[in-house]
N, C-alpha and C. Protein backbone atom coordinates (compact mmCIF):
# COMPACT_ATOMS: atom_id res chain seq x y z
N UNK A 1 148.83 140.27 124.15
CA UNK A 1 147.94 139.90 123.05
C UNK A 1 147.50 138.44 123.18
N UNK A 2 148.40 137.72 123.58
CA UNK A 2 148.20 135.96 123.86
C UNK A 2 146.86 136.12 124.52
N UNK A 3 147.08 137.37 125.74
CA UNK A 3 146.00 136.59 127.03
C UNK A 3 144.69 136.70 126.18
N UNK A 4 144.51 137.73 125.26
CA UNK A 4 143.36 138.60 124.42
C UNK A 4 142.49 137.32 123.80
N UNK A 5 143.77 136.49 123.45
CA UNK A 5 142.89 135.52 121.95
C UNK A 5 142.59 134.38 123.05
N UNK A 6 143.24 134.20 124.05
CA UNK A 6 143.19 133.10 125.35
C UNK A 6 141.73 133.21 125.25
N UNK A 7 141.43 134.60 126.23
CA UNK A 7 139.79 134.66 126.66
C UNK A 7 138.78 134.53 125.21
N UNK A 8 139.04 135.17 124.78
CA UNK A 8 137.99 135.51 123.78
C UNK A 8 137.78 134.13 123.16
N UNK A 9 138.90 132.79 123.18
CA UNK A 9 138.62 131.77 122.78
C UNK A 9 137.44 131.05 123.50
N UNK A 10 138.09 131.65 124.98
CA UNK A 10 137.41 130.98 126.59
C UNK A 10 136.01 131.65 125.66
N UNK A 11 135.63 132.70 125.61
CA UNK A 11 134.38 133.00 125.29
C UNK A 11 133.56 132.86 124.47
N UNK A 12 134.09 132.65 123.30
CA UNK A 12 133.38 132.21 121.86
C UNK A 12 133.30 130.85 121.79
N UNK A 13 134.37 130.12 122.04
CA UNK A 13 133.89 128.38 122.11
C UNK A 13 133.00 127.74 122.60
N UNK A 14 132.77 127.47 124.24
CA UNK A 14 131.57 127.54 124.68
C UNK A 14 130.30 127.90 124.11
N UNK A 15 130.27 129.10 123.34
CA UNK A 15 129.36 130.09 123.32
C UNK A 15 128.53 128.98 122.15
N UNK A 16 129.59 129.12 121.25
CA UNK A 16 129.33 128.18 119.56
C UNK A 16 128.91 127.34 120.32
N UNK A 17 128.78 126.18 120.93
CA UNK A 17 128.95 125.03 121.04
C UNK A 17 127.32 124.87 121.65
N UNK A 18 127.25 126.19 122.87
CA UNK A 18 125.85 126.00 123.53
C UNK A 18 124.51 126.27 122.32
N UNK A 19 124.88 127.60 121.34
CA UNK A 19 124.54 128.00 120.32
C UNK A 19 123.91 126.38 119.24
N UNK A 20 124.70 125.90 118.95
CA UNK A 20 124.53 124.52 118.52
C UNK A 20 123.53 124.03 118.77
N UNK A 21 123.84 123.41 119.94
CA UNK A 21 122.79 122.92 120.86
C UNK A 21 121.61 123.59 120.45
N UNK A 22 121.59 124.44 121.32
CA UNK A 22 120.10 125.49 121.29
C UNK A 22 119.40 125.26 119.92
N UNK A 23 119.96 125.16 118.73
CA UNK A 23 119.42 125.48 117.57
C UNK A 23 118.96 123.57 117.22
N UNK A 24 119.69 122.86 117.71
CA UNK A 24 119.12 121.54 117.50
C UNK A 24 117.65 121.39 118.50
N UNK A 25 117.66 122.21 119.88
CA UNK A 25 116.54 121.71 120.64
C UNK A 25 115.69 122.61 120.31
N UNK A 26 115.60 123.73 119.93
CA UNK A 26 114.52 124.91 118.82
C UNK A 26 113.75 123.99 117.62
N UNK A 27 114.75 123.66 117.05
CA UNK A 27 114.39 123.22 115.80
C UNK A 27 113.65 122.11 115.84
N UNK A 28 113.88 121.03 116.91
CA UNK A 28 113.38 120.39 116.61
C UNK A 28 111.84 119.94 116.55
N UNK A 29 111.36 121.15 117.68
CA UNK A 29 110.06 121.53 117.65
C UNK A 29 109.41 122.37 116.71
N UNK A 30 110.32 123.27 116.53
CA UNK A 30 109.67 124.44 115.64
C UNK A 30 109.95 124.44 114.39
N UNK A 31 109.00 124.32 113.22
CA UNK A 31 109.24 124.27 112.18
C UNK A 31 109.66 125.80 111.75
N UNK A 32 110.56 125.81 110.70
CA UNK A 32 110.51 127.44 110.20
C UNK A 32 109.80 127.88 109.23
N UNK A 33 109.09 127.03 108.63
CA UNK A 33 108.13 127.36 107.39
C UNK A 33 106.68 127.94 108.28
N UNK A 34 106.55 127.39 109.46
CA UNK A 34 105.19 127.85 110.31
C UNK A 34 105.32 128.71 110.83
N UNK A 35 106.36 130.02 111.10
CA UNK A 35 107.02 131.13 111.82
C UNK A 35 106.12 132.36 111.03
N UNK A 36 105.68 133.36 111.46
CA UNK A 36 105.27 134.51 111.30
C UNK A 36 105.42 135.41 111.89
N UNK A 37 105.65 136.55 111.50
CA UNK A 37 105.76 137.87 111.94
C UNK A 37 104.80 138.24 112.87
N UNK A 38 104.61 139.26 113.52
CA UNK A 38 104.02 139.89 114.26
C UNK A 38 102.35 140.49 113.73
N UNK A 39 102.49 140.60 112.69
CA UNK A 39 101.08 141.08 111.80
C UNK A 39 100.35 140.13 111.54
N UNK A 40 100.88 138.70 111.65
CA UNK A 40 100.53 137.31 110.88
C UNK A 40 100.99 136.67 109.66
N UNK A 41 101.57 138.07 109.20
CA UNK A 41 101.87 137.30 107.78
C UNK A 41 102.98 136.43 107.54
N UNK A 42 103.33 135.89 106.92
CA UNK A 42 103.88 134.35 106.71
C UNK A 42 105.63 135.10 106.74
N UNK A 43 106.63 134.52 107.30
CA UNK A 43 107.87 135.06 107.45
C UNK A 43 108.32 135.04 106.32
N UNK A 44 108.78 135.93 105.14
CA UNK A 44 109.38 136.11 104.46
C UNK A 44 110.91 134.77 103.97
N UNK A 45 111.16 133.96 105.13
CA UNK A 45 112.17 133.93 104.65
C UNK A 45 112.53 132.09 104.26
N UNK A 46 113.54 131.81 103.59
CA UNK A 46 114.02 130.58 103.63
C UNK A 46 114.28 129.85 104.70
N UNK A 47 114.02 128.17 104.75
CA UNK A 47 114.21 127.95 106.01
C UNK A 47 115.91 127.64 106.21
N UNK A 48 116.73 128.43 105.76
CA UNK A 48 118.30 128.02 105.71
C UNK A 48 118.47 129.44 106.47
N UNK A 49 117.22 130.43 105.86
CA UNK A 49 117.66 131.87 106.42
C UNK A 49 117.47 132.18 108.15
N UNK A 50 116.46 131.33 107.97
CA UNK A 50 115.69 131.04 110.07
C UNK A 50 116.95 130.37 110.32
N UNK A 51 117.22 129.08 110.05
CA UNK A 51 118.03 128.33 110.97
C UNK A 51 119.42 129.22 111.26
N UNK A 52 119.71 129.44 109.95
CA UNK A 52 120.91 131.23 110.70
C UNK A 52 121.05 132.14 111.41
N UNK A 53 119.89 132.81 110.93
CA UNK A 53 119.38 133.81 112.09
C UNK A 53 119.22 133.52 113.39
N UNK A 54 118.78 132.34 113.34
CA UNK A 54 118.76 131.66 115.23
C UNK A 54 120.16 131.08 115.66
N UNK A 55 120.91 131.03 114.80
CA UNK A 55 122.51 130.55 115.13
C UNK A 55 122.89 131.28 115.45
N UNK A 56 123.37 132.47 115.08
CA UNK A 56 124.06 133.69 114.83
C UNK A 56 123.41 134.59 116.25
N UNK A 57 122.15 134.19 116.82
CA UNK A 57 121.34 135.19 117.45
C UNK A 57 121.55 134.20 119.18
N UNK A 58 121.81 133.52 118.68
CA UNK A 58 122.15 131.99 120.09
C UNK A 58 123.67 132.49 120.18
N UNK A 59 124.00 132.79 119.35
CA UNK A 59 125.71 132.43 119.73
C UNK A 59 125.95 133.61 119.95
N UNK A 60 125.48 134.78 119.44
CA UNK A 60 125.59 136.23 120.44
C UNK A 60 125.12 136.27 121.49
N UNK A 61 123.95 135.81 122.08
CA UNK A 61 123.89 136.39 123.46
C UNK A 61 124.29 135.01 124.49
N UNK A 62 124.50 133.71 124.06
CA UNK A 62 125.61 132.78 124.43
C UNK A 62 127.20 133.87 125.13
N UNK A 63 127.28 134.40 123.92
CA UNK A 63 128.66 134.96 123.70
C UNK A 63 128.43 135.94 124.93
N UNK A 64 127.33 137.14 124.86
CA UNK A 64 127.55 137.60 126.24
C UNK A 64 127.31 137.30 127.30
N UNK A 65 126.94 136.06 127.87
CA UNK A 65 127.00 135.15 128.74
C UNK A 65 128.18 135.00 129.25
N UNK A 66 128.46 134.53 127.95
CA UNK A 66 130.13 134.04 128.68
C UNK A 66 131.06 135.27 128.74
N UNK A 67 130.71 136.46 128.32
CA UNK A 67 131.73 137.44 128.49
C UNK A 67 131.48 137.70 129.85
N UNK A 68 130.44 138.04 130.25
CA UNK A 68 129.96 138.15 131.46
C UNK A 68 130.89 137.54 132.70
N UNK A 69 130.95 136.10 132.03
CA UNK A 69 131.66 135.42 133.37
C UNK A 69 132.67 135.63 133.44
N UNK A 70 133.11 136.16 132.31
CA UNK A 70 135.18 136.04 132.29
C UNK A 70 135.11 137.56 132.87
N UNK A 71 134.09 138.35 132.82
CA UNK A 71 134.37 139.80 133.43
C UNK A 71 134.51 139.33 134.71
N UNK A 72 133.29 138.76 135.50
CA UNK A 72 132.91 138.74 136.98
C UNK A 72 134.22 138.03 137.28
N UNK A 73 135.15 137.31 137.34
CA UNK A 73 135.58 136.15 137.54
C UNK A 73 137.03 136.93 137.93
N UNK A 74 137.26 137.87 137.04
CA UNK A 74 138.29 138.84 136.76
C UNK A 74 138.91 138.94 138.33
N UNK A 75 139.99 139.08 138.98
CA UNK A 75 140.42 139.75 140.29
C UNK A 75 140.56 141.04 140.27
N UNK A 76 140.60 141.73 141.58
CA UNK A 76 140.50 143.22 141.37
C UNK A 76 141.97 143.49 141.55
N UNK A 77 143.01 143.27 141.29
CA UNK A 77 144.43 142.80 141.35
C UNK A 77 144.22 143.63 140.00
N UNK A 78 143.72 142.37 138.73
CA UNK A 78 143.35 142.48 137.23
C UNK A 78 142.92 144.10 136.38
N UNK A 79 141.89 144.11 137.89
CA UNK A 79 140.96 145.18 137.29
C UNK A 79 141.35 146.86 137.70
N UNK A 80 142.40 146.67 138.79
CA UNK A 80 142.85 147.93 139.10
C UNK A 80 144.11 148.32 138.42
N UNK A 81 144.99 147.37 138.10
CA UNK A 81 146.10 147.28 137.29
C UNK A 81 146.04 148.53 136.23
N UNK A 82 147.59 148.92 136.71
CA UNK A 82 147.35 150.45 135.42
C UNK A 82 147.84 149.55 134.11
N UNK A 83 147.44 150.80 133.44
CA UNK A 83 147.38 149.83 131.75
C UNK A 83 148.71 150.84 131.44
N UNK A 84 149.51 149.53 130.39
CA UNK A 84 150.51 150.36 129.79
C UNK A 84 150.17 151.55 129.34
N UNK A 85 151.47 152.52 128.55
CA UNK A 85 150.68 153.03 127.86
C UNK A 85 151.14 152.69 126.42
N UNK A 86 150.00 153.24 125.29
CA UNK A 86 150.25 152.88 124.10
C UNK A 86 151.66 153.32 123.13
């Protein structure tokens, strides 16, 4: 269980952190009050609700980024290993 919260730390920390970032160098160009939908019409939403939505949407595919690497990275030692059983 240790190794479980190990990686997933390895993976989500980074992830937040690039996520961050991203949303400071987005933002600082793009206003969210000037954002529209696809039809034109004016985005529905608060600009507390954009800056979330782009956090939350950075730090997920951040997140599978980095899952990615901790997969590839894996040895096949790791990956052939029989699994207990439950």
């Amino acid at each position: 269980m240790k190794r479980i919260a190990r990686r997933t730390a390895a993976i989500l920390w980074p992830a937040f952190l690039l996520a961050a970032v991203l949303e400071l160098l987005v933002f600082a160009f793009v206003d969210p009050s000037s954002l529209h939908t696809l039809s034109g019409a004016a985005l529905p939403l608060s600009a507390t609700a954009v800056y979330s939505i782009a956090f939350f949407g950075f730090w997920a595919c951040t997140s599978a980024a980095c899952a990615l690497t901790v997969l590839l990275e894996r040895s096949e030692d790791e990956l052939n290993r029989p699994r207990p059983a439950p």
